[in-house]
Protein backbone atom coordinates (compact mmCIF):
# COMPACT_ATOMS: atom_id res chain seq x y z
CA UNK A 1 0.00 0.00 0.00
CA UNK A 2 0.91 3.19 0.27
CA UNK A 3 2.29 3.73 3.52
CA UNK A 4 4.89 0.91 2.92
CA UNK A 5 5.82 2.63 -0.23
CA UNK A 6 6.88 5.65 0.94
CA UNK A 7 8.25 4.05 4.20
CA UNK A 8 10.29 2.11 1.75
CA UNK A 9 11.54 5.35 -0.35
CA UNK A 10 12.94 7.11 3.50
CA UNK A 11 14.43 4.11 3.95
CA UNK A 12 16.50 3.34 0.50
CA UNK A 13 18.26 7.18 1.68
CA UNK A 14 16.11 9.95 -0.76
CA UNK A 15 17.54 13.34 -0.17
CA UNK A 16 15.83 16.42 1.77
CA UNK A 17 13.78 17.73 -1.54
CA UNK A 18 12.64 14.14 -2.49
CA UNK A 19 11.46 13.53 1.00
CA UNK A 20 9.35 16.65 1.20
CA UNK A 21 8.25 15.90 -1.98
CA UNK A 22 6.81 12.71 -0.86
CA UNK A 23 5.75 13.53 2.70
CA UNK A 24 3.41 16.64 0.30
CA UNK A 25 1.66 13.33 -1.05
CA UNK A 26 0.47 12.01 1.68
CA UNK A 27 -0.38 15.49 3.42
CA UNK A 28 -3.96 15.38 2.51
CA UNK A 29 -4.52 12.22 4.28
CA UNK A 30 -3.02 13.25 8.28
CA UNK A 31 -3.44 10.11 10.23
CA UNK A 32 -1.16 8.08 7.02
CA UNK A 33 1.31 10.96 7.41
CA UNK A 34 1.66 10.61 10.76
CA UNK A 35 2.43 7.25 10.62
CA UNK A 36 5.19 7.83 7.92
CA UNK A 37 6.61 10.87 9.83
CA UNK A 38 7.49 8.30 12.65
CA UNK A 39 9.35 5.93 10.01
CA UNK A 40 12.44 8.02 9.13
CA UNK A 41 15.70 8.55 11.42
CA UNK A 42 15.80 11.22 14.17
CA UNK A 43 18.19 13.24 11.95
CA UNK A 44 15.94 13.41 9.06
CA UNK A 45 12.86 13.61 11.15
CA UNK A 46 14.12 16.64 13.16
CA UNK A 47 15.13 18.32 9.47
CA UNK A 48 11.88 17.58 8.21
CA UNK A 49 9.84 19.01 11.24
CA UNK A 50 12.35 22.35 11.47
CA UNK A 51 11.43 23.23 7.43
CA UNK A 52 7.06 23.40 8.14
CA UNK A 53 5.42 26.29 9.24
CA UNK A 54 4.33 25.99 13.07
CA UNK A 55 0.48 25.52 12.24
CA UNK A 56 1.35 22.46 9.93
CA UNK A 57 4.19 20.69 12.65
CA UNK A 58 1.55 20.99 15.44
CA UNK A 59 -1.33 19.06 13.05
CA UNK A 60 1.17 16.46 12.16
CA UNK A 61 1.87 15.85 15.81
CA UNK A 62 -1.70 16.31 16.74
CA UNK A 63 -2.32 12.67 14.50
CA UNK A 64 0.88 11.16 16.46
CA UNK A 65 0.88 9.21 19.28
CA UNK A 66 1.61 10.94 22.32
CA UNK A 67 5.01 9.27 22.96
CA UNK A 68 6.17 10.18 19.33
CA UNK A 69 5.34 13.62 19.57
CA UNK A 70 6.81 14.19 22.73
CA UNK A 71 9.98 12.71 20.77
CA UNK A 72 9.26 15.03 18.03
CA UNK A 73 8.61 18.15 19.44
CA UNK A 74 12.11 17.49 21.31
CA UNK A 75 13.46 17.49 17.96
CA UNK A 76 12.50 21.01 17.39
CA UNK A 77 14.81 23.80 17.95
CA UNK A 78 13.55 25.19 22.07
CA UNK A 79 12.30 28.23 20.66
CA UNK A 80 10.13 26.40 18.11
CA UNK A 81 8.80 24.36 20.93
CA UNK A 82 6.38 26.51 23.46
CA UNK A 83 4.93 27.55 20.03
CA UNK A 84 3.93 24.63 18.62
CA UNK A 85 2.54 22.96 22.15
CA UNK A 86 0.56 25.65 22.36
CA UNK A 87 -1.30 25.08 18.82
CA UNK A 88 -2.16 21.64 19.72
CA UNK A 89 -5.30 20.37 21.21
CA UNK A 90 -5.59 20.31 24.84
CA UNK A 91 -5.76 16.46 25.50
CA UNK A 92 -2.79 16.33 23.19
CA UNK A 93 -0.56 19.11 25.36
CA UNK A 94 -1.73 17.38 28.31
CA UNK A 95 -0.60 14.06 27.50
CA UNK A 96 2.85 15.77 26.13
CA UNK A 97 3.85 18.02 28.58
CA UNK A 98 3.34 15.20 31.06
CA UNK A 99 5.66 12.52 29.15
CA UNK A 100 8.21 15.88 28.96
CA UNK A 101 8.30 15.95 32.76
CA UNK A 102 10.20 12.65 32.62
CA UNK A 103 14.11 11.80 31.90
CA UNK A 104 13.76 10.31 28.08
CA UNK A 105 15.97 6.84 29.40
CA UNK A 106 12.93 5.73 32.29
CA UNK A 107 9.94 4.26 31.96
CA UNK A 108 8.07 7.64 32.23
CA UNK A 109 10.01 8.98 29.20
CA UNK A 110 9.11 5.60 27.11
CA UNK A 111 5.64 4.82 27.94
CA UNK A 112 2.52 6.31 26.64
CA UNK A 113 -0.13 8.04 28.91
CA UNK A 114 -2.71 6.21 27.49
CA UNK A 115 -4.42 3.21 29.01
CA UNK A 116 -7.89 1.87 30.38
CA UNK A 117 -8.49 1.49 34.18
CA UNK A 118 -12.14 0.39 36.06
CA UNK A 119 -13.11 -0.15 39.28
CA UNK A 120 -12.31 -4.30 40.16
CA UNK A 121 -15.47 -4.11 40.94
CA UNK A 122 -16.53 -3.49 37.36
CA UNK A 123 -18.35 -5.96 35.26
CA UNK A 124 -16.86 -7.55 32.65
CA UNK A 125 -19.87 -5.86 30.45
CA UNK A 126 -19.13 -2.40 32.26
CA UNK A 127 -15.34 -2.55 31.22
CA UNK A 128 -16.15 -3.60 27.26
CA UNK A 129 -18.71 -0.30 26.77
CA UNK A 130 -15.42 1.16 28.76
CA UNK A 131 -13.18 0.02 25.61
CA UNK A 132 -15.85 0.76 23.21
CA UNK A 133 -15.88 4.43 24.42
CA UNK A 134 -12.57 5.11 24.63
CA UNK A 135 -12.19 6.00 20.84
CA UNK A 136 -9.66 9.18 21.98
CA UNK A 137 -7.17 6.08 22.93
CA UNK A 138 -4.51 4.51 19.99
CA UNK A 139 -5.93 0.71 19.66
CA UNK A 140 -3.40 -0.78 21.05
CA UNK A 141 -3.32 1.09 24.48
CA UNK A 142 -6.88 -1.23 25.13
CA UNK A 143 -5.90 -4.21 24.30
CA UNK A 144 -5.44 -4.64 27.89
CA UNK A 145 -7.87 -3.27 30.50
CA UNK A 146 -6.67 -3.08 34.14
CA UNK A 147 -8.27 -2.57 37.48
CA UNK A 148 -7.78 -0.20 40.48
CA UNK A 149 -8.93 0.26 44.01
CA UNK A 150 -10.44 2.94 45.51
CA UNK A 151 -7.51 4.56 46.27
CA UNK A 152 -6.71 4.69 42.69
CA UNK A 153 -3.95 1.47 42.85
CA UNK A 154 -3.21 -1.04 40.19
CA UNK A 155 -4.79 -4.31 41.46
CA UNK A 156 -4.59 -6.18 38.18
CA UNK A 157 -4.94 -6.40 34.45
CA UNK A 158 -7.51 -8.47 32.09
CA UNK A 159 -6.65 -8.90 28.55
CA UNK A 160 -9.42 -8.06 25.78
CA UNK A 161 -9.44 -11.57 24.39
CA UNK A 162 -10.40 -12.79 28.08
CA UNK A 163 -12.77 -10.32 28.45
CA UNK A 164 -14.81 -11.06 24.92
CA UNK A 165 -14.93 -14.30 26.66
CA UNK A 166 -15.69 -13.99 29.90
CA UNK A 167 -19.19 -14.15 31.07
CA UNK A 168 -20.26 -10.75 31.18
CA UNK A 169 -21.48 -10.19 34.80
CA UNK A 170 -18.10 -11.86 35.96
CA UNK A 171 -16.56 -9.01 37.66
CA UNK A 172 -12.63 -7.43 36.88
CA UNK A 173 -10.86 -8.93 40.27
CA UNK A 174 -12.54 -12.37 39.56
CA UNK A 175 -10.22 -12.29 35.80
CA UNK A 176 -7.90 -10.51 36.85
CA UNK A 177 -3.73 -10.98 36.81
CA UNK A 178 -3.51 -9.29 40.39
CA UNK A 179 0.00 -8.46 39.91
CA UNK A 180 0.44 -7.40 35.98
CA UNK A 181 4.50 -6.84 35.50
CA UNK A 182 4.64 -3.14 36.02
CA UNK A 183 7.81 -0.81 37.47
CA UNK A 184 7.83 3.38 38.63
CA UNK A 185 7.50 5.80 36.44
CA UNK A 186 11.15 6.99 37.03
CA UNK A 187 12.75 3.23 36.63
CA UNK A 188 15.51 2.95 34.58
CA UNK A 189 16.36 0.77 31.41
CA UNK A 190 17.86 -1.80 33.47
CA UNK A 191 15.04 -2.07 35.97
CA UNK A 192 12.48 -1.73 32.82
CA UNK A 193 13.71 -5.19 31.54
C-alpha cells in the first residue's frame, strides 16, 4: 500500500527535496502521514519538522501518538517548541507536557499516557462499553484493561481476548492478573527489563 511505499523510499536514503516531496503526497490524508513521519531517522525527522510552518508541525503531531510527539517536538529547535505545544489540542498538550516531565531513558520517558483502568469491581460488560468508548485512545493502548482500588492502585490487568470471553457479569478482580508486571515511572532501562 501506500504507507509501505513511501516508508520504503525514506528508507532506500532519498535526499531532503525528495522527501518533502513525498511527505506533500500524503499530506492530505493526516493520520497516514503521521504514521510515515514516525518511520524516518531522528536526523531526518528533526530536518523535516524544522522546514514546516508551526500551524502544519503541530497538526502532524496532533495525529501522532503521544510518545512520538513528545519525541518530536524534542526534535524542534527550544524556541520552536512553546509555540507549537501551544497550537495543539488540549488532551494532546496534556498528555505531552506530562511525558516531557520525565528523563527520556525511564519508563516515564518511554511509555505512553494512554491506558484503560475500572473499578475491580466493574463488570466484565461495564469494562467492554469502557473500551468501546474510549475512541480518543490509539488501539493498542486497550488491548489490555486493568483494574484499580479505591484509592486509585493497580490491582490487576484483564486482557481483551479474556474479556470477549468472559461471562459478562463476571466481575474485573474475579479475571484478573492481580500483579500485571509493572515498574515506577522513574525506573531505569535496566530495571524496565
Amino acid at each position: 500500500g501506500l504507507f509501505e511505499h513511501v516508508c520504503f523510499e525514506f528508507g532506500v536514503g532519498m535526499d531532503a527535496a525528495a522527501q518533502h516531496e513525498l511527505l506533500g503526497r500524503v499530506h492530505a490524508h493526516p493520520e497516514l502521514e503521521a504514521d510515515v513521519f514516525e518511520e524516518p531517522d531522528e536526523d531526518q525527522a528533526s530536518d523535516l519538522l524544522e522546514a514546516r510552518p508551526l500551524q502544519d508541525v503541530a497538526a502532524l503531531l496532533s495525529h501522532m501518538r503521544s510518545d512520538d510527539a513528545a519525541d518530536a517536538l524534542l526534535d524542534l529547535p527550544q524556541e520552536r517548541r512553546q509555540s507549537v505545544l501551544d497550537l495543539l489540542p488540549e488532551l494532546q498538550r496534556q498528555k505531552i507536557t506530562m511525558l516531557l516531565g520525565y528523563q527520556e531513558a525511564t519508563a516515564g520517558g518511554l511509555m505512553s499516557v494512554d491506558y484503560l483502568s475500572v473499578p475491580a469491581a466493574s463488570t466484565v460488560a461495564d469494562t467492554i462499553r469502557a473500551v468501546a468508548g474510549a475512541t480518543d485512545m490509539q488501539p493498542e493502548a486497550i488491548v489490555v484493561a486493568f483494574c484499580h482500588d479505591r484509592d486509585q492502585r493497580l490491582v490487576g490487568a484483564v486482557s481483551l481476548v479474556a474479556l470477549v470471553q468472559a461471562a459478562p457479569a463476571s466481575t474485573m478482580e474475579a479475571l484478573a492478573d492481580p500483579n500485571p508486571v509493572h515498574v515506577h515511572p522513574d525506573a531505569d532501562l535496566t530495571e524496565i527489563t
